[in-house]
N, C-alpha and C. Protein backbone atom coordinates (compact mmCIF):
# COMPACT_ATOMS: atom_id res chain seq x y z
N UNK A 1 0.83 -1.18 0.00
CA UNK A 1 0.00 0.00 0.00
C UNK A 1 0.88 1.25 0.00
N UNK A 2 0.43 2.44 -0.57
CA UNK A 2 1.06 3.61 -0.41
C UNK A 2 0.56 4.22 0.39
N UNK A 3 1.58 5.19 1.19
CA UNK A 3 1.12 6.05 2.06
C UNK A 3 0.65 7.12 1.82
N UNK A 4 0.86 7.83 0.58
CA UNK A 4 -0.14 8.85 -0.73
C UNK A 4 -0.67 8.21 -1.42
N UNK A 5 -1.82 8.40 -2.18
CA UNK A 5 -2.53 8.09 -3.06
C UNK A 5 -2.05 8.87 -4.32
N UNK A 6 -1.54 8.29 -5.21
CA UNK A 6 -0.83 8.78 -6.29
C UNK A 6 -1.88 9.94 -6.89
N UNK A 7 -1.50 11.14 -7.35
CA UNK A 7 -2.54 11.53 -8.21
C UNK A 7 -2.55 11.85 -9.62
N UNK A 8 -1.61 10.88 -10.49
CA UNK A 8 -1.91 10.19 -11.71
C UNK A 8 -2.36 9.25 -11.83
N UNK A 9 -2.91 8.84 -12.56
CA UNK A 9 -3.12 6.91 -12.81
C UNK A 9 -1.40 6.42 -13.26
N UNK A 10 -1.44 5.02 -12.17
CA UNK A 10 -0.35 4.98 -12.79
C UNK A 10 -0.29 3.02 -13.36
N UNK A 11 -1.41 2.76 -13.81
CA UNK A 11 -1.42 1.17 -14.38
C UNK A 11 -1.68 1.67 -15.92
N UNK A 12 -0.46 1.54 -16.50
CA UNK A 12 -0.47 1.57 -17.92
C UNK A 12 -1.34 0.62 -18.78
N UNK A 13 -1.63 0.79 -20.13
CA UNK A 13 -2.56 -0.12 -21.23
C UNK A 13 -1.60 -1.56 -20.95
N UNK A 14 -0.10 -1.26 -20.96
CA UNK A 14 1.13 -2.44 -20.95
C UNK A 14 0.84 -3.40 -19.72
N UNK A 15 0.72 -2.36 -18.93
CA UNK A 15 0.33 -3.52 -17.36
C UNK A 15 -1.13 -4.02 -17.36
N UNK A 16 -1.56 -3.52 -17.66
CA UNK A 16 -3.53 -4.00 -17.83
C UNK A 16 -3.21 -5.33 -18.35
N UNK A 17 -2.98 -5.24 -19.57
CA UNK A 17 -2.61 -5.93 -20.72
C UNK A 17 -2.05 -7.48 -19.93
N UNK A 18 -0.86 -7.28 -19.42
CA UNK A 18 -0.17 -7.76 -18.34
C UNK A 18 -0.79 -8.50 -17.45
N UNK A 19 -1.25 -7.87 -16.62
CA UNK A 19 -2.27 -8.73 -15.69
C UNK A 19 -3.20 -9.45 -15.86
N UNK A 20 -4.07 -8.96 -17.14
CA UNK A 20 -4.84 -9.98 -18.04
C UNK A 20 -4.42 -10.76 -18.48
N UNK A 21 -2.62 -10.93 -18.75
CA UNK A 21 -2.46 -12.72 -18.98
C UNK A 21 -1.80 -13.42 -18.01
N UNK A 22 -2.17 -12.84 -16.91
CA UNK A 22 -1.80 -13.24 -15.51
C UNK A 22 -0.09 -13.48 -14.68
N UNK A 23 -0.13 -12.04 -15.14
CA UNK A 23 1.41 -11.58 -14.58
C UNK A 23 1.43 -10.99 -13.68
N UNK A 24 2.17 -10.51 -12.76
CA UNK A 24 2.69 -10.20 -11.81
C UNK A 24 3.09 -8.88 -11.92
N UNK A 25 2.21 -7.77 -11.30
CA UNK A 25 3.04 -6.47 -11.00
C UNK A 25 3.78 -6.68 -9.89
N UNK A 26 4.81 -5.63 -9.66
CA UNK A 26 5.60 -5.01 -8.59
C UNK A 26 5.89 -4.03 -8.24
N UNK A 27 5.18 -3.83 -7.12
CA UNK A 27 5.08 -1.92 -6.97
C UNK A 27 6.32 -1.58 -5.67
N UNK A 28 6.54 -0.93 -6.17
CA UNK A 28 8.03 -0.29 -5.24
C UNK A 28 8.04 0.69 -4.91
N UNK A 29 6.86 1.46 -4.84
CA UNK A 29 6.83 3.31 -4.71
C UNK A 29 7.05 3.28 -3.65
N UNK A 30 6.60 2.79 -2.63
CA UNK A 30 7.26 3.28 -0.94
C UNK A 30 8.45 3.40 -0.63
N UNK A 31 9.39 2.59 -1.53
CA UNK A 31 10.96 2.75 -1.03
C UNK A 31 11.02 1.67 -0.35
N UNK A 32 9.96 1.05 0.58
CA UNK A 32 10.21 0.19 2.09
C UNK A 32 9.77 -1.00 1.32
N UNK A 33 8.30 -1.16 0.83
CA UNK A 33 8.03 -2.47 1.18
C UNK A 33 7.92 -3.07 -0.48
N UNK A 34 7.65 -4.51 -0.53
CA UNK A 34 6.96 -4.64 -1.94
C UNK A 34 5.86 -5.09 -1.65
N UNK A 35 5.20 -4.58 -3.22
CA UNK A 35 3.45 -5.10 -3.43
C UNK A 35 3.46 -6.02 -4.26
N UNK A 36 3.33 -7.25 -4.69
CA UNK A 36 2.90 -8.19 -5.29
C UNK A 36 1.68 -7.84 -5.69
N UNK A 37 0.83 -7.31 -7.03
CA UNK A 37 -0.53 -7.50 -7.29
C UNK A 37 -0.63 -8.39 -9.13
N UNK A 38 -1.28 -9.53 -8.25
CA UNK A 38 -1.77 -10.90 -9.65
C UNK A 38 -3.28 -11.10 -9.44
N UNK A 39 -3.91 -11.45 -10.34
CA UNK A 39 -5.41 -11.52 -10.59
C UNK A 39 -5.14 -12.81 -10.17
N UNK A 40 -5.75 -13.35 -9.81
CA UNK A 40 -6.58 -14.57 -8.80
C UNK A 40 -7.39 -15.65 -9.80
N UNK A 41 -7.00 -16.69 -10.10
CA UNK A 41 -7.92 -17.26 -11.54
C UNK A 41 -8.91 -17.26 -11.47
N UNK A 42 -9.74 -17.34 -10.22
CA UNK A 42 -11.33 -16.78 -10.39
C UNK A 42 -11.23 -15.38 -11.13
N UNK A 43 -10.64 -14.26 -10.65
CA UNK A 43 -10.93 -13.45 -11.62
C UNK A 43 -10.94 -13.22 -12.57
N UNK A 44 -9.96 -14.14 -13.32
CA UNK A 44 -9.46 -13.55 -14.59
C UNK A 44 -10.34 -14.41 -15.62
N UNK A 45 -10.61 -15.58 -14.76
CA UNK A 45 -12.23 -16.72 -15.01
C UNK A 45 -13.11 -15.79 -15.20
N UNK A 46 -13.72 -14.92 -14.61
CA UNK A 46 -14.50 -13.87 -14.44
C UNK A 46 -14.30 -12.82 -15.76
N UNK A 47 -13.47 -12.41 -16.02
CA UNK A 47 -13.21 -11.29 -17.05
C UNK A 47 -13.35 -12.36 -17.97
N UNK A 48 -12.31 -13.05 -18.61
CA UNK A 48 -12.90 -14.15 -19.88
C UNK A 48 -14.18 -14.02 -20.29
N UNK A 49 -14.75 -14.33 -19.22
CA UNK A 49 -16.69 -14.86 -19.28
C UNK A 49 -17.28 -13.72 -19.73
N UNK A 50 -16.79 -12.33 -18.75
CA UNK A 50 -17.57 -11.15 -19.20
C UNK A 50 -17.40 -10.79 -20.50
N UNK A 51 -16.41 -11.23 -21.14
CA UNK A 51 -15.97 -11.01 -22.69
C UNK A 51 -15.22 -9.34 -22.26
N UNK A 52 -14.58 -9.55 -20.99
CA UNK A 52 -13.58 -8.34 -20.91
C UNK A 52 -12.74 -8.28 -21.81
C-alpha cells in the first residue's frame, strides 16, 4: 500500500494488458516495502466470461 494516493493513474494499457495474462506487477513506490498484485484465476475466469 502507499502512504499517498498517487494523483496520476499509474497502471499503464502495458500492465492492464499484463495482468490480463496473468502476470505479476511489482510496486516499489514506498521505497520500504513490496506489493505483489496478480489476478486470482477466479478473476481472470471472471473477465474471460464477461468477454472483458
Amino acid at each position: 500500500m502507499l502512504s499517498t494516493f498517487p494523483k496520476e493513474p499509474n497502471v499503464t494499457l502495458d500492465n492492464l494488458k499484463f495482468l490480463l495474462d496473468g502476470g505479476i506487477l511489482v510496486d516499489l513506490s514506498d521505497g520500504e516495502y513490496i506489493h505483489p498484485f496478480q489476478l486470482s484465476p477466479d478473476a481472470l475466469n471472471y473477465i474471460q466470461h464477461k468477454g472483458i
